[in-house]
Protein backbone atom coordinates (compact mmCIF):
# COMPACT_ATOMS: atom_id res chain seq x y z
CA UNK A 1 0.00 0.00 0.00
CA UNK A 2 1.26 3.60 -0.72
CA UNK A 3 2.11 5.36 2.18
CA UNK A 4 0.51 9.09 2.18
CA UNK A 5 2.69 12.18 3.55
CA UNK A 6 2.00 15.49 3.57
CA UNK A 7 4.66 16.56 1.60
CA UNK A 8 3.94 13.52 -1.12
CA UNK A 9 0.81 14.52 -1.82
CA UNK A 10 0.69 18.50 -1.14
CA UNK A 11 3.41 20.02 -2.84
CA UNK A 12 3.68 20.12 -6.33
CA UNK A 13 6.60 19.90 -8.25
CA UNK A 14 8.29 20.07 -11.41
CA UNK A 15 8.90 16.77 -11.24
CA UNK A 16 5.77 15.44 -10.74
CA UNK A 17 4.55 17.11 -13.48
CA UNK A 18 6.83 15.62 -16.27
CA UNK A 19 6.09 12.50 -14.69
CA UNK A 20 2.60 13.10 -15.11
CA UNK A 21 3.08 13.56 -18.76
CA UNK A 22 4.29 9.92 -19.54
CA UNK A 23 0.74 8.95 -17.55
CA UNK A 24 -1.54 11.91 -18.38
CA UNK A 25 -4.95 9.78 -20.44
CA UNK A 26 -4.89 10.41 -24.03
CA UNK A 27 -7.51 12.77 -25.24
CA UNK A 28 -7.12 12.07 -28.94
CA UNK A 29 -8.17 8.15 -28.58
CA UNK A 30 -11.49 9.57 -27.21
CA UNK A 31 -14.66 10.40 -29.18
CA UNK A 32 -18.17 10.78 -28.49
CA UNK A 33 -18.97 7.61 -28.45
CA UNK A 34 -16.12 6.01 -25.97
CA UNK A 35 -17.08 5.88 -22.73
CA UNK A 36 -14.53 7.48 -19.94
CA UNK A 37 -13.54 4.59 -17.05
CA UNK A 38 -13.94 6.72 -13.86
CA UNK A 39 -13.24 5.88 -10.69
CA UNK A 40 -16.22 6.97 -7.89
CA UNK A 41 -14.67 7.71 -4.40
CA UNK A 42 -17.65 8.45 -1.33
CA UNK A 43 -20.82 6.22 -2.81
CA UNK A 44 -23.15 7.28 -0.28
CA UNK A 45 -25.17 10.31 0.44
CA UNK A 46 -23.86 13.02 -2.28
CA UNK A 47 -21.59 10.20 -3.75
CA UNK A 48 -24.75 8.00 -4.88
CA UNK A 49 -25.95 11.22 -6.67
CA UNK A 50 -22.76 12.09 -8.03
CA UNK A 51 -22.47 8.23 -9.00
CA UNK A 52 -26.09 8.43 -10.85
CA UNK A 53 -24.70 11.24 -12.49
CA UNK A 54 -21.51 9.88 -14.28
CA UNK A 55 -23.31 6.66 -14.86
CA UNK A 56 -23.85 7.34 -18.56
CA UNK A 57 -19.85 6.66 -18.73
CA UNK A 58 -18.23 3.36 -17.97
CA UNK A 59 -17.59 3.10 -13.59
CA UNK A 60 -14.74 1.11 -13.43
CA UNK A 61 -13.87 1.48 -9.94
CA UNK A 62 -15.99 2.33 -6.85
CA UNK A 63 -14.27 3.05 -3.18
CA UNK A 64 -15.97 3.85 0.28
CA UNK A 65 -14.85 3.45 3.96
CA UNK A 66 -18.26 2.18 4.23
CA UNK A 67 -18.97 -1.18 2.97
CA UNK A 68 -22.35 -1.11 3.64
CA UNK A 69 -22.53 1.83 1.25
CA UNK A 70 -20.31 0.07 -0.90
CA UNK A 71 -21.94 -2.97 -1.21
CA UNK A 72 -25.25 -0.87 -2.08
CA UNK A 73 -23.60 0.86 -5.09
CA UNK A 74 -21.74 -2.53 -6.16
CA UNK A 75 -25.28 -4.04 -7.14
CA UNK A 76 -26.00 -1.08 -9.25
CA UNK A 77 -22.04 -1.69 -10.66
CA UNK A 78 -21.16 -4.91 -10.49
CA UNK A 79 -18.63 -5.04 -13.24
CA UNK A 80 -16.41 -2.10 -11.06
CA UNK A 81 -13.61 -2.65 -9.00
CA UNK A 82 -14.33 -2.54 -4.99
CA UNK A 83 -12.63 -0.56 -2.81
CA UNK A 84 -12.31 0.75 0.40
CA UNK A 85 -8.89 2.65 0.36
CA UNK A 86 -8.80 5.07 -2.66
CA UNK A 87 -4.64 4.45 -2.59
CA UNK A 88 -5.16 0.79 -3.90
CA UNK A 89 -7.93 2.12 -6.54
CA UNK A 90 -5.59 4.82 -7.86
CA UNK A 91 -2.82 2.17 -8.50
CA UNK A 92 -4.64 -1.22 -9.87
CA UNK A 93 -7.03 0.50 -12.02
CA UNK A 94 -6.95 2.40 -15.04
CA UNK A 95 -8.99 5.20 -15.34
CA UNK A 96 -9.43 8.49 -17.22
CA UNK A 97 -10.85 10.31 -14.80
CA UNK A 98 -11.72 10.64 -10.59
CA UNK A 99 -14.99 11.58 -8.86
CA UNK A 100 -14.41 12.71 -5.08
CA UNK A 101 -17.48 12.68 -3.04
CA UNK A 102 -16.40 11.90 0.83
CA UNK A 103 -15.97 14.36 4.14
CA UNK A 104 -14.55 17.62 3.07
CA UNK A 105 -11.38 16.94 5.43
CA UNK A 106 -10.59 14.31 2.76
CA UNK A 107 -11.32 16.11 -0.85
CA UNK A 108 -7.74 17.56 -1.34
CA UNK A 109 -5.95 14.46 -0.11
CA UNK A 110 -7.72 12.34 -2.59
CA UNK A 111 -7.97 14.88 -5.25
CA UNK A 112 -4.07 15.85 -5.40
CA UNK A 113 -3.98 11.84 -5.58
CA UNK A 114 -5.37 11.62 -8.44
CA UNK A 115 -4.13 14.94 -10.15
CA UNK A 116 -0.65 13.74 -9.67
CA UNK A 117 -1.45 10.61 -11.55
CA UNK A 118 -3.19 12.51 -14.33
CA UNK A 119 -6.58 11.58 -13.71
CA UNK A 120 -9.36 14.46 -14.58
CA UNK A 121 -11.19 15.55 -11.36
CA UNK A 122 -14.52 16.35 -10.14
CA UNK A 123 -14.82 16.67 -6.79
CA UNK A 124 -17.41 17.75 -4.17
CA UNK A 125 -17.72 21.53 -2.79
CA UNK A 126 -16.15 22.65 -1.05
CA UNK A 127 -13.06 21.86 -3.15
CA UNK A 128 -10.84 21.29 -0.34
CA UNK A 129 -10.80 21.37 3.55
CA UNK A 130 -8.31 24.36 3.96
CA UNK A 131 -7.34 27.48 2.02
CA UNK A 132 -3.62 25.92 1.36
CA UNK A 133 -5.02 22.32 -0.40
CA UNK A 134 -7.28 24.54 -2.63
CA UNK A 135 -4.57 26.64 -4.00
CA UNK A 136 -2.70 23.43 -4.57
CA UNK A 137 -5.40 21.47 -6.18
CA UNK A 138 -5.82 24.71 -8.63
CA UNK A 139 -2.41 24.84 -9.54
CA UNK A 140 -1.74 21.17 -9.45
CA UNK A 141 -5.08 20.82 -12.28
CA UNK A 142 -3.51 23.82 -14.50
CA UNK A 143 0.04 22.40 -14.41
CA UNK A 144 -1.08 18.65 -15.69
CA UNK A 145 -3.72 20.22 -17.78
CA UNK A 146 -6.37 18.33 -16.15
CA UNK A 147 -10.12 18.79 -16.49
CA UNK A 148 -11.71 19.59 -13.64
CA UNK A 149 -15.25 20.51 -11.91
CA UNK A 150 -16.23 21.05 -8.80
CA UNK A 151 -19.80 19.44 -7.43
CA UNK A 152 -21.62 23.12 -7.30
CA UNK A 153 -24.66 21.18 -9.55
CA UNK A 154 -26.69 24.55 -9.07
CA UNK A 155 -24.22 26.70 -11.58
CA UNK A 156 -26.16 24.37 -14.22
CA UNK A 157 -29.76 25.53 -13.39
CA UNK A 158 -31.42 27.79 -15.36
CA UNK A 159 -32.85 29.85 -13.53
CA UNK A 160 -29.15 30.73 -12.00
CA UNK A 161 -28.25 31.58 -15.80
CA UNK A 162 -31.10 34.37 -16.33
CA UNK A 163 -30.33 36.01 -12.96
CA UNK A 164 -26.73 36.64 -13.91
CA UNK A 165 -28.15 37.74 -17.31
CA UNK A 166 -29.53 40.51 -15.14
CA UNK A 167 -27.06 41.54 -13.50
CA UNK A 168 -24.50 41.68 -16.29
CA UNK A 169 -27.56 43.62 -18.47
CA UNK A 170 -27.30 46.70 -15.85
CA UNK A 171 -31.07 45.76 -14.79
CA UNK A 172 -30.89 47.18 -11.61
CA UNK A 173 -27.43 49.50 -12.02
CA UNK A 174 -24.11 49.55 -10.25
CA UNK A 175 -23.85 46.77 -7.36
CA UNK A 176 -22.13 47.24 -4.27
CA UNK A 177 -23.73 45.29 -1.80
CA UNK A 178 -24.48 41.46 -1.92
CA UNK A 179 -26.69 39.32 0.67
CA UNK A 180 -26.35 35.64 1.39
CA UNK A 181 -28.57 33.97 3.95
CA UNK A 182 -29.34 30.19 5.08
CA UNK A 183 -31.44 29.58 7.49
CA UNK A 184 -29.72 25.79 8.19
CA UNK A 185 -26.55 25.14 10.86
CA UNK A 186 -24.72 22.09 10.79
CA UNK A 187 -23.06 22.25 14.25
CA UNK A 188 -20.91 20.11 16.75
CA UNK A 189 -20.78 19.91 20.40
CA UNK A 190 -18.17 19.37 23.21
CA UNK A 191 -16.08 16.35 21.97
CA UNK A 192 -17.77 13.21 23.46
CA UNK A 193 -16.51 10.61 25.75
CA UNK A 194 -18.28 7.81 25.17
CA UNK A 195 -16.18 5.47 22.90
CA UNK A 196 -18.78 3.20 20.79
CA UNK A 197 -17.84 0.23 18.85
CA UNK A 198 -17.42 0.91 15.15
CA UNK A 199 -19.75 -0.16 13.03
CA UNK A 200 -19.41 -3.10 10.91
CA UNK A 201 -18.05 -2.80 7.59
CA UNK A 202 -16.82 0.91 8.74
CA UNK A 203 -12.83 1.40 7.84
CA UNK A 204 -12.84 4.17 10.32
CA UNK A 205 -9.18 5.13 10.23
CA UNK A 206 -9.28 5.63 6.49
CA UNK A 207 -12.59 7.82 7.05
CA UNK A 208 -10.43 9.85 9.80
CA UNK A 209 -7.65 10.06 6.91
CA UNK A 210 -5.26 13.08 7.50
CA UNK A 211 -7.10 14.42 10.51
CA UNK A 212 -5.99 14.36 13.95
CA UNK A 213 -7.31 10.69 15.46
CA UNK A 214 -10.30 10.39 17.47
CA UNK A 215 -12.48 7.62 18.38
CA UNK A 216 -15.51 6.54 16.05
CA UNK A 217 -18.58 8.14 17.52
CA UNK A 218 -22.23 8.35 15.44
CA UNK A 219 -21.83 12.15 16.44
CA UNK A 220 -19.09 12.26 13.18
CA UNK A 221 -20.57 9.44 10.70
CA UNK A 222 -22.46 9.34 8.84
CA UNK A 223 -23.46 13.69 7.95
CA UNK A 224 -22.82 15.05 11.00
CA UNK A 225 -19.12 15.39 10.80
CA UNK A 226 -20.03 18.79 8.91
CA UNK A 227 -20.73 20.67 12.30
CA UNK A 228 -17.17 19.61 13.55
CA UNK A 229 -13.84 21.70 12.69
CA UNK A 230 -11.59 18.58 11.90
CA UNK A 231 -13.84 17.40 9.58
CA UNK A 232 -16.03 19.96 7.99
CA UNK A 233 -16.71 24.19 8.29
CA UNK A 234 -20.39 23.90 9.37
CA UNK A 235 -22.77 25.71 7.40
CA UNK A 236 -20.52 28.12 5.73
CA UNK A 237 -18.56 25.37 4.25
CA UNK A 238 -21.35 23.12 3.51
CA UNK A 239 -24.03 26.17 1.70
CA UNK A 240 -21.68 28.57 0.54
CA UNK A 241 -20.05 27.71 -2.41
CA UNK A 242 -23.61 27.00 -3.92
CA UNK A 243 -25.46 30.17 -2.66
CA UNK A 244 -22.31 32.75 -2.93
CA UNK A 245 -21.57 30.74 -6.49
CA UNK A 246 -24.17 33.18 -7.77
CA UNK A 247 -22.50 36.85 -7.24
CA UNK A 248 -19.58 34.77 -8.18
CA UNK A 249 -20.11 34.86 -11.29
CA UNK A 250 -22.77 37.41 -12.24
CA UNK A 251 -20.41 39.83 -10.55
CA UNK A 252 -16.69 38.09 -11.57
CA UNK A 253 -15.61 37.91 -8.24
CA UNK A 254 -12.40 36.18 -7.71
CA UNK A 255 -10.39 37.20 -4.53
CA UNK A 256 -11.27 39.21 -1.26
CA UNK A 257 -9.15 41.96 0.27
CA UNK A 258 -10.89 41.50 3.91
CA UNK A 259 -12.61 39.42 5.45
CA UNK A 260 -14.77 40.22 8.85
CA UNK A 261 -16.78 37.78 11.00
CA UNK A 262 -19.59 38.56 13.49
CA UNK A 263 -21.23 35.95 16.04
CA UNK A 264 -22.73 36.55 19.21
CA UNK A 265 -21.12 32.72 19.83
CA UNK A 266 -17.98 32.32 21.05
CA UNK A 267 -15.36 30.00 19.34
CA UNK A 268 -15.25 26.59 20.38
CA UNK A 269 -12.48 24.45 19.82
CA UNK A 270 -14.07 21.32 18.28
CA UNK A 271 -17.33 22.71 16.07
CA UNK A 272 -19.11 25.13 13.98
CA UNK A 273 -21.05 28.17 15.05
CA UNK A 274 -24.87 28.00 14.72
CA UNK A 275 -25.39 31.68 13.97
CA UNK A 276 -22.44 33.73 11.29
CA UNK A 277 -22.34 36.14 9.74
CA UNK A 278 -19.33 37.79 7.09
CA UNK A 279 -18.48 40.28 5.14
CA UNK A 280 -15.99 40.08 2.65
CA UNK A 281 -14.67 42.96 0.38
CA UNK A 282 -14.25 42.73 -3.40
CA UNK A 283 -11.89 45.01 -4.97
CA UNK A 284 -12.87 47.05 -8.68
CA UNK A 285 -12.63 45.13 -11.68
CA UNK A 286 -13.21 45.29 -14.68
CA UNK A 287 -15.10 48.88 -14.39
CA UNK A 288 -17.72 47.65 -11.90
CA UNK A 289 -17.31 49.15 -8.47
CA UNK A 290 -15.92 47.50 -5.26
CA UNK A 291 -18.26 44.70 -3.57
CA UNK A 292 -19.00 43.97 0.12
CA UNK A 293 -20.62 40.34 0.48
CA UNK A 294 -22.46 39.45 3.09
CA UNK A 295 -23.20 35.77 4.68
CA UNK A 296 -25.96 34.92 7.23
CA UNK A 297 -26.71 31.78 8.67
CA UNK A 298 -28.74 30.21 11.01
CA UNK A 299 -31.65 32.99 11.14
CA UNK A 300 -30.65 36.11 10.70
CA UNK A 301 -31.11 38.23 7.04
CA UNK A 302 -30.33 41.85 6.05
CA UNK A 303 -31.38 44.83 7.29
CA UNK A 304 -33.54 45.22 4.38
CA UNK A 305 -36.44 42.43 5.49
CA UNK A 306 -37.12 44.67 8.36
CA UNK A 307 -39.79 46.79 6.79
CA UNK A 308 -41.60 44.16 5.54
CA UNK A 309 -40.48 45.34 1.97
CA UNK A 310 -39.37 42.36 0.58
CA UNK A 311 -40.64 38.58 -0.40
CA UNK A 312 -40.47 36.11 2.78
CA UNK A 313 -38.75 33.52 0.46
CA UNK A 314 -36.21 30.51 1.94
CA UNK A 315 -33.04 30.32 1.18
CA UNK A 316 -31.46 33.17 -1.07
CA UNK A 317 -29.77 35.97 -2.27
CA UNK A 318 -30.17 40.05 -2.50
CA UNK A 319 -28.41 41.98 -5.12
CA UNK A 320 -29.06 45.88 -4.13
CA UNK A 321 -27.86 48.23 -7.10
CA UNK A 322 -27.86 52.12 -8.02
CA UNK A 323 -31.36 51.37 -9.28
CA UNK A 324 -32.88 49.06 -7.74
CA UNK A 325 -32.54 45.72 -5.84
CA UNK A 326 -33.10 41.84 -6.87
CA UNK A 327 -33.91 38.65 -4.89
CA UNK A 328 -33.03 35.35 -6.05
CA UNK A 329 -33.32 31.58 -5.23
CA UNK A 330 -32.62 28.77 -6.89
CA UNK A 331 -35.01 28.77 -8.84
CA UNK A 332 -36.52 31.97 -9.24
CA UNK A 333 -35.36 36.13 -9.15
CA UNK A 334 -37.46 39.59 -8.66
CA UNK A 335 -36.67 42.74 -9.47
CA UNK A 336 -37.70 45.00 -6.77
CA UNK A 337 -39.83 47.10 -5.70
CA UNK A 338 -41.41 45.24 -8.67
CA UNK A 339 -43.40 48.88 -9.57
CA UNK A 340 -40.33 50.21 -10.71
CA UNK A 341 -39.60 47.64 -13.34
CA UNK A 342 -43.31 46.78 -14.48
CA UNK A 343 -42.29 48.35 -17.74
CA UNK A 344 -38.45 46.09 -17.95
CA UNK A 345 -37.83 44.12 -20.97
CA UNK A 346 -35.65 41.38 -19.68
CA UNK A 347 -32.75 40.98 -22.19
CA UNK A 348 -32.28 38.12 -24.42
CA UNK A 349 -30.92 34.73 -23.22
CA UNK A 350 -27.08 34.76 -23.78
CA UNK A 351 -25.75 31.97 -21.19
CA UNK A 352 -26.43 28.65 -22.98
CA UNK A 353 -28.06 25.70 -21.42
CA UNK A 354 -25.90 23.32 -19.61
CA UNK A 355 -26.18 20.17 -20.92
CA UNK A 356 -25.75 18.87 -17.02
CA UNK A 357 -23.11 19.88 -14.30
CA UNK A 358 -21.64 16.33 -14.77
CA UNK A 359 -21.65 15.35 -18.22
CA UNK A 360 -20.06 19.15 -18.50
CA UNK A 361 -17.14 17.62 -16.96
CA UNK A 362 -17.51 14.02 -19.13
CA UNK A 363 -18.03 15.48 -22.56
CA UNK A 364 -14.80 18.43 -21.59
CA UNK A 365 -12.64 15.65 -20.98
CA UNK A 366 -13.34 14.19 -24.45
CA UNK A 367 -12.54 17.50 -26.20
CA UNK A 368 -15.91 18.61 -26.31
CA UNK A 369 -16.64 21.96 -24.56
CA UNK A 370 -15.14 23.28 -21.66
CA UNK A 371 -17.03 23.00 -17.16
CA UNK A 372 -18.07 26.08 -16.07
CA UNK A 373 -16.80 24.99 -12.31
CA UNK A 374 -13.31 24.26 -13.15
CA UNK A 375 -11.19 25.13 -10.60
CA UNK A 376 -9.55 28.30 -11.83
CA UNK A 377 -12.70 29.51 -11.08
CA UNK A 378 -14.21 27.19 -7.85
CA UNK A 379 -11.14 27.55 -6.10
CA UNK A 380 -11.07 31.44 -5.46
CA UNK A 381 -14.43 30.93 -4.52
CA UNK A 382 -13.73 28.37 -2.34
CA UNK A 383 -11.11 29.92 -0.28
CA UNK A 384 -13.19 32.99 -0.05
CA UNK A 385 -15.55 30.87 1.20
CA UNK A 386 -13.25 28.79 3.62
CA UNK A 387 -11.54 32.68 4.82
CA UNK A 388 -14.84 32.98 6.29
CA UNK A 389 -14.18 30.43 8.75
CA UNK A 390 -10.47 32.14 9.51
CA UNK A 391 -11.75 34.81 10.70
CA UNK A 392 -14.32 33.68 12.93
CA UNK A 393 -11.62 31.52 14.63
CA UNK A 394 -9.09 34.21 14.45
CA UNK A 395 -11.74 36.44 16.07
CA UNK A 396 -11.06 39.54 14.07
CA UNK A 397 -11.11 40.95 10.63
CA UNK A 398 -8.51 39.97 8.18
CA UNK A 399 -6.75 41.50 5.22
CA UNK A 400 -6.01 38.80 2.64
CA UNK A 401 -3.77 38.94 0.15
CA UNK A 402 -4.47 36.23 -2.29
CA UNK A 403 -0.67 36.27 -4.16
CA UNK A 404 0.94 35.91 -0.70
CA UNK A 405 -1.93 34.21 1.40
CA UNK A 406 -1.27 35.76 4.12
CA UNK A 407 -3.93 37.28 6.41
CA UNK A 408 -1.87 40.01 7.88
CA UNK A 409 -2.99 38.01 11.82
CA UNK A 410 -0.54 34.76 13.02
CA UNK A 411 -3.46 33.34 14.45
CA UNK A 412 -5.13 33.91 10.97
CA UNK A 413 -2.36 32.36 9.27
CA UNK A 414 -2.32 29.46 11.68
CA UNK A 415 -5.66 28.27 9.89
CA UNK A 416 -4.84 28.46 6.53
CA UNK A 417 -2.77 25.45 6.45
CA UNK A 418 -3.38 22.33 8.12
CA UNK A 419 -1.17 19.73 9.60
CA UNK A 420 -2.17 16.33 8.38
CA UNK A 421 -1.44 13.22 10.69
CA UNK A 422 2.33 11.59 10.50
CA UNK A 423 1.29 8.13 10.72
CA UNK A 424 -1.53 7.66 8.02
């Protein structure tokens, strides 16, 4: 079995990328009609989606810590390889291209895995667990040329498509301001002390992977390990990088200049806080002014509810312009107050249909098209997303700058790598 280090799998070198060369999958012996082999890591949960999704390709391999999961997906696929360590997978099986679907703690480790032996990528959101493995995942897939997407499935809904038409028409001006709100909260607790068998069938070393070992408790696996800071980033992690994914690109956001938390909660040292909220700051680009984003979660939503003014929807997002403001969902947007804009001739479609977030990634990888979640663009919106969580635990606002990564704090710094374990 290959032994994973830190430093094997986390820095990239020149080296490993000629070497990746002589291994990289040819493109040319592809056409529409051959089917990828792909290898399906996390089967379970948002892995038997992401599974159902690729399925129109050939699954050559699956792999889950879970057997019981595994053993599920296996009747679907029984001509795949089984696995339940994604080392072995990676070096008895040949395969064109990766899916990642398991705890976020593990999405870097497996995905710089399989980068470095020139497999294409897909992998859950967030993209990685810390700032540091996204930046190396995004220059590990541009250095090896790789295809990649990550798992944000709403960038292919339509509805997402016409609001950014809006916003990119001028429909309601100039945009400074950005809302975010969820009303979930994936959250931990004190560590606990009861030590429970582990399940049968459950490999739970390999599920702890890199982090810091712990005895199996149901309080981690299966879900819950999102509310718990070796594992996961609560809700920002989990609801961000679809909800934020939205000014992302109607507005071409890429990197922060500060980021500032602001909870009522105090930090705790094993989970998640159940109510967040951040700002981050957008420089100019491009000839559209500077942005402040906001995040809520767990309740709260922006000043401008209070009057009663707007929709009650769920889940969403406020746009507030020069002219105007807009609320959108995922799966519908307003222009508001909707008197103003009675008259507004939405403009013409000009953001194509997706032909679906995964066979985006499937039909790139044979030449055809290009993902619209590739990581040159996920990954600054992951770390923007992930900063958010550095400064609550820092406990004070942070300048970022993205070239450096540095957040001008030690204590900020401290969380934007991670120390994986020695003796995994």
């Amino acid at each position: 079995m290959t032994r994973i280090t830190r430093r094997h799998f986390l820095i990239t070198s020149a080296a490993t990328a000629a070497s990746v060369a002589c291994i990289r999958p040819s493109l040319s012996r592809l056409t529409g009609s051959d089917k990828l082999r792909l290898g399906v890591v996390g089967v379970g949960g948002r892995g038997a989606s992401n599974l159902s999704g690729v399925q129109h390709e050939e699954v050559a391999a699956l792999c889950d810590v879970d057997e019981g999961r595994l053993d599920g997906a296996m009747k679907k696929h029984p001509k795949a390889g089984r696995f339940v360590d994604f080392r072995k997978m990676l070096d008895e099986v040949k395969l064109d291209g990766v899916v990642v679907s398991t705890a976020d703690h593990t999405h870097a480790v497996i995905g710089l895995a399989a980068m470095e032996r020139g497999k294409h990528l897909y992998c859950e959101k967030p993209m990685s667990w810390s700032v540091d493995e996204s930046r190396r995942m995004q220059e590990m897939a541009r250095s090896n040329k790789l295809v990649t997407q990550m798992g944000t499935q709403i960038h292919a809904n339509e509805p997402y498509r016409r609001t950014v038409e809006l916003v990119r028409a001028g429909a309601i001006g100039a945009i400074r301001e950005v809302h975010v709100w969820v009303g979930k909260a994936w959250v931990g607790s004190d560590r606990p002390e009861a030590t429970p068998p582990v399940p049968k069938g459950l490999h739970w070393d390999l599920w702890l992977g890199p982090a810091p070992a712990r005895p199996y408790h149901p309080a981690y696996h299966p879900a819950r390990w999102r509310g718990w800071w070796d594992f996961g980033g609560g809700t920002l992690s989990d609801m961000a990088c679809h909800h934020m994914d939205l000014p992302f690109w109607a507005l071409d956001l890429d990197h922060p200049t500060s980021v500032e938390p602001r909870s009522a909660e105090q930090v705790h040292p094993e989970s998640a806080p159940r109510k967040l909220e951040v700002t981050w700051t957008f420089p100019t680009k491009g000839g559209r002014p500077p942005v402040a984003l906001t995040w809520y979660q767990g309740g709260p939503r922006p000043k401008y509810f209070e009057n009663g003014g707007l929709p009650r929807w769920g889940d969403g997002t406020l746009f507030v312009g020069d002219k105007g403001m807009m609320l959108a969902d995922y799966g519908r947007n307003a222009l508001l107050p909707e008197a103003n804009f009675k008259d507004y001739q939405r403009p013409p479609q000009s953001i194509e249909r997706s032909k679906g977030h995964h066979r985006e990634w499937t039909e790139a990888i044979k030449g055809n098209g290009t993902t619209t979640c590739r990581f040159d663009y996920s990954g600054p919106l992951t770390e923007t997303v992930l900063l958010g969580n550095v400064a609550f635990r820092a406990g004070e606002k942070l300048q970022w700058d993205a070239q450096k990564m540095t957040t001008g704090s030690a204590k900020g710094d401290s969380y934007i790598r991670r120390e994986a374990r020695k003796d995994w």
